[in-house]
Protein backbone atom coordinates (compact mmCIF):
# COMPACT_ATOMS: atom_id res chain seq x y z
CA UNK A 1 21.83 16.89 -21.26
CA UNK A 2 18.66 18.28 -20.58
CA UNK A 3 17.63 21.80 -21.85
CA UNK A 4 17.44 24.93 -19.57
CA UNK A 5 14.02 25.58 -19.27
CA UNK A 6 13.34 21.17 -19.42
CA UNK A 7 15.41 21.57 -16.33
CA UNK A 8 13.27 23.93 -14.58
CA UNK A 9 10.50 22.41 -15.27
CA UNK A 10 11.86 19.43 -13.73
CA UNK A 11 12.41 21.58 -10.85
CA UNK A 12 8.64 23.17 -10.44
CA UNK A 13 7.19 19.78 -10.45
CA UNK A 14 9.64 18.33 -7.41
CA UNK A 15 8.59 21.08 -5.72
CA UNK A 16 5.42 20.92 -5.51
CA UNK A 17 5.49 17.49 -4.25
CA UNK A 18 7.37 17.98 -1.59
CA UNK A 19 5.96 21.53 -0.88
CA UNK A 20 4.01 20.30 2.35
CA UNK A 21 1.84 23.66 2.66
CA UNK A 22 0.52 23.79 -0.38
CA UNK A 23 -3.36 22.93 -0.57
CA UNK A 24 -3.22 18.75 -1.40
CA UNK A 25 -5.80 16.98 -3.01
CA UNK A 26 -6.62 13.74 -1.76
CA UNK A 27 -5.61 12.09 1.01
CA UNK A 28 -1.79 11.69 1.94
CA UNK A 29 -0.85 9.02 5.39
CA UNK A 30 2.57 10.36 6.91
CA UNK A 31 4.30 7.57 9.04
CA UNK A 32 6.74 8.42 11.52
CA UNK A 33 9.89 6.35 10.65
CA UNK A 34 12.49 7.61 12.96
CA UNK A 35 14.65 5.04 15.53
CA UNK A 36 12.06 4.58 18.06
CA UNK A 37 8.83 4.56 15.45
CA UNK A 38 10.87 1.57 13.66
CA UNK A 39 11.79 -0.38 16.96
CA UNK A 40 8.27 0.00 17.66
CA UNK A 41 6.93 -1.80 14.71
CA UNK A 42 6.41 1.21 12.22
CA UNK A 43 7.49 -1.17 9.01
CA UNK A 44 4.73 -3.31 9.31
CA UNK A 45 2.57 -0.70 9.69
CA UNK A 46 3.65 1.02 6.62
CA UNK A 47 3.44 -2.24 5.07
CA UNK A 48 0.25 -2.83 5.35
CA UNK A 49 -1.08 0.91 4.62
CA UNK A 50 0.76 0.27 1.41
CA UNK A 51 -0.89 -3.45 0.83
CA UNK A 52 -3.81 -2.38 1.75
CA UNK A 53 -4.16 0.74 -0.34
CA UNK A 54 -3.11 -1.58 -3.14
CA UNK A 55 -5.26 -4.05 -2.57
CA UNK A 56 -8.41 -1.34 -2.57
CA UNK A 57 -7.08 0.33 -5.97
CA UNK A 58 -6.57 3.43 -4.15
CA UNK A 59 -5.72 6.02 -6.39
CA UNK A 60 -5.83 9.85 -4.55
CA UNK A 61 -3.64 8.40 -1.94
CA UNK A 62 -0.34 9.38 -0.90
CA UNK A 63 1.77 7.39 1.94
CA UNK A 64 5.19 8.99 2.99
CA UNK A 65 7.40 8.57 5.71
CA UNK A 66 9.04 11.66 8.27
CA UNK A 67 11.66 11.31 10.78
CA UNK A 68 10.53 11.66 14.43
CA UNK A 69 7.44 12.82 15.52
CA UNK A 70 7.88 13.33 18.99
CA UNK A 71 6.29 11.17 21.17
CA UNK A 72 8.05 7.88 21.43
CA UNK A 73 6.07 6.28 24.19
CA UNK A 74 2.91 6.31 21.50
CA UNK A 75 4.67 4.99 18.26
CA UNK A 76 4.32 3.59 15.87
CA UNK A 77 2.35 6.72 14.59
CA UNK A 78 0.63 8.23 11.38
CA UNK A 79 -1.10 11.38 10.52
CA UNK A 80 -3.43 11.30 7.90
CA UNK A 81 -4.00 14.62 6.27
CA UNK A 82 -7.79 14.08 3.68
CA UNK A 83 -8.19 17.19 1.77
CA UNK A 84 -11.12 19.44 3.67
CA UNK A 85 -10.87 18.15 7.27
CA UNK A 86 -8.23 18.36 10.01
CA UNK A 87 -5.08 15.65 10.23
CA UNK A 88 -5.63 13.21 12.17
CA UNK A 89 -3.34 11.46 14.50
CA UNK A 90 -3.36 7.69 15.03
CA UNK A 91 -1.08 5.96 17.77
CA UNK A 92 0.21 2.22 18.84
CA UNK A 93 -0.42 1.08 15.76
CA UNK A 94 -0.37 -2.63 14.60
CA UNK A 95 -0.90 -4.08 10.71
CA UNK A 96 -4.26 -5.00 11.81
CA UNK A 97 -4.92 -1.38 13.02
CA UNK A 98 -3.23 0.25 10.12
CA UNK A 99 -5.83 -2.35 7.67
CA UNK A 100 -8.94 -1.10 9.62
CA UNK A 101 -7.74 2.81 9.34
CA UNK A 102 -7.81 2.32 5.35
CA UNK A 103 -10.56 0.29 5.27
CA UNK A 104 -12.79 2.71 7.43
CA UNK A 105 -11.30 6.02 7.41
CA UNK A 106 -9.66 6.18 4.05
CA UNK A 107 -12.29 4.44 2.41
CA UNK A 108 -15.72 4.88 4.25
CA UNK A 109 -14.51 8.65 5.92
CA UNK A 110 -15.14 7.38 9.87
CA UNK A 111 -12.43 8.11 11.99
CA UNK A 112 -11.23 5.30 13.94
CA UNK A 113 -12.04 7.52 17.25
CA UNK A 114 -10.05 4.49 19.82
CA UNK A 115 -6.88 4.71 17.62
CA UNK A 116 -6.26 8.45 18.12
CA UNK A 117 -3.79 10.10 20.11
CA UNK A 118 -6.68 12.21 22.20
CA UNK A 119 -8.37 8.44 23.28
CA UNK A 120 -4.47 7.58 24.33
CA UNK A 121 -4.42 10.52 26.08
C-alpha cells in the first residue's frame, strides 16, 4: 500500500499528462482512432508514425490516439501539435504519407502543405 502523499503524487503526475491545455513541450501527433478513422486505414498510419519515430530516435515526441474527429469523409487523420506554432491537420493519410510527415515536418519543421486538410478543402 502506497503512502498518502506517494499517492498524490502519483496523482499530479497523471495529470499532467493527460492535462491537454497545459503548455507541452515538444511535439505530440494525435491520431483519430474512432470506427470510421480505423476502417479507413488509421492503424497503419499510426504504425508507421510510431516506426518511424523509432527508427529516427525521436525523443520529444509524443503519439496518442482520440476518438472521432469529425470528418469521416477525410480520415484517416492526425493533428500534430509542435510546441510554438499552430496544430496542424493532416488528412487521407497512407504509411507512406504518415513516413514523409515525420521525416519532413517532425524532423526538418516543413509542413507537408498537399497533406493538409485546407489543400483537401
Amino acid at each position: 500500500m502506497k503512502s498518502l502523499a506517494e499517492l498524490a503524487k502519483i496523482r499530479e503526475e497523471a495529470l499532467k499528462r493527460v492535462d491537454l491545455r497545459t503548455d507541452r513541450k515538444g511535439t505530440r501527433i494525435v491520431v483519430g482512432m474512432a470506427t470510421c478513422g480505423i476502417s479507413a486505414g488509421a492503424r497503419p498510419v499510426l504504425a508507421a508514425l510510431m516506426d518511424e519515430a523509432q527508427k529516427r530516435g525521436l525523443k520529444d515526441i509524443e503519439i496518442t490516439q482520440t476518438g472521432c474527429v469529425g470528418v469521416c469523409r477525410l480520415e484517416p487523420m492526425i493533428d500534430v501539435y509542435k510546441e510554438g506554432e499552430e496544430k496542424v491537420t493532416y488528412v487521407e493519410l497512407t504509411e507512406e504519407k504518415a513516413r514523409r510527415i515525420i521525416a519532413e515536418h517532425i524532423v526538418n519543421g516543413n509542413i507537408v502543405m498537399e497533406y493538409t486538410i485546407g489543400a483537401a478543402e
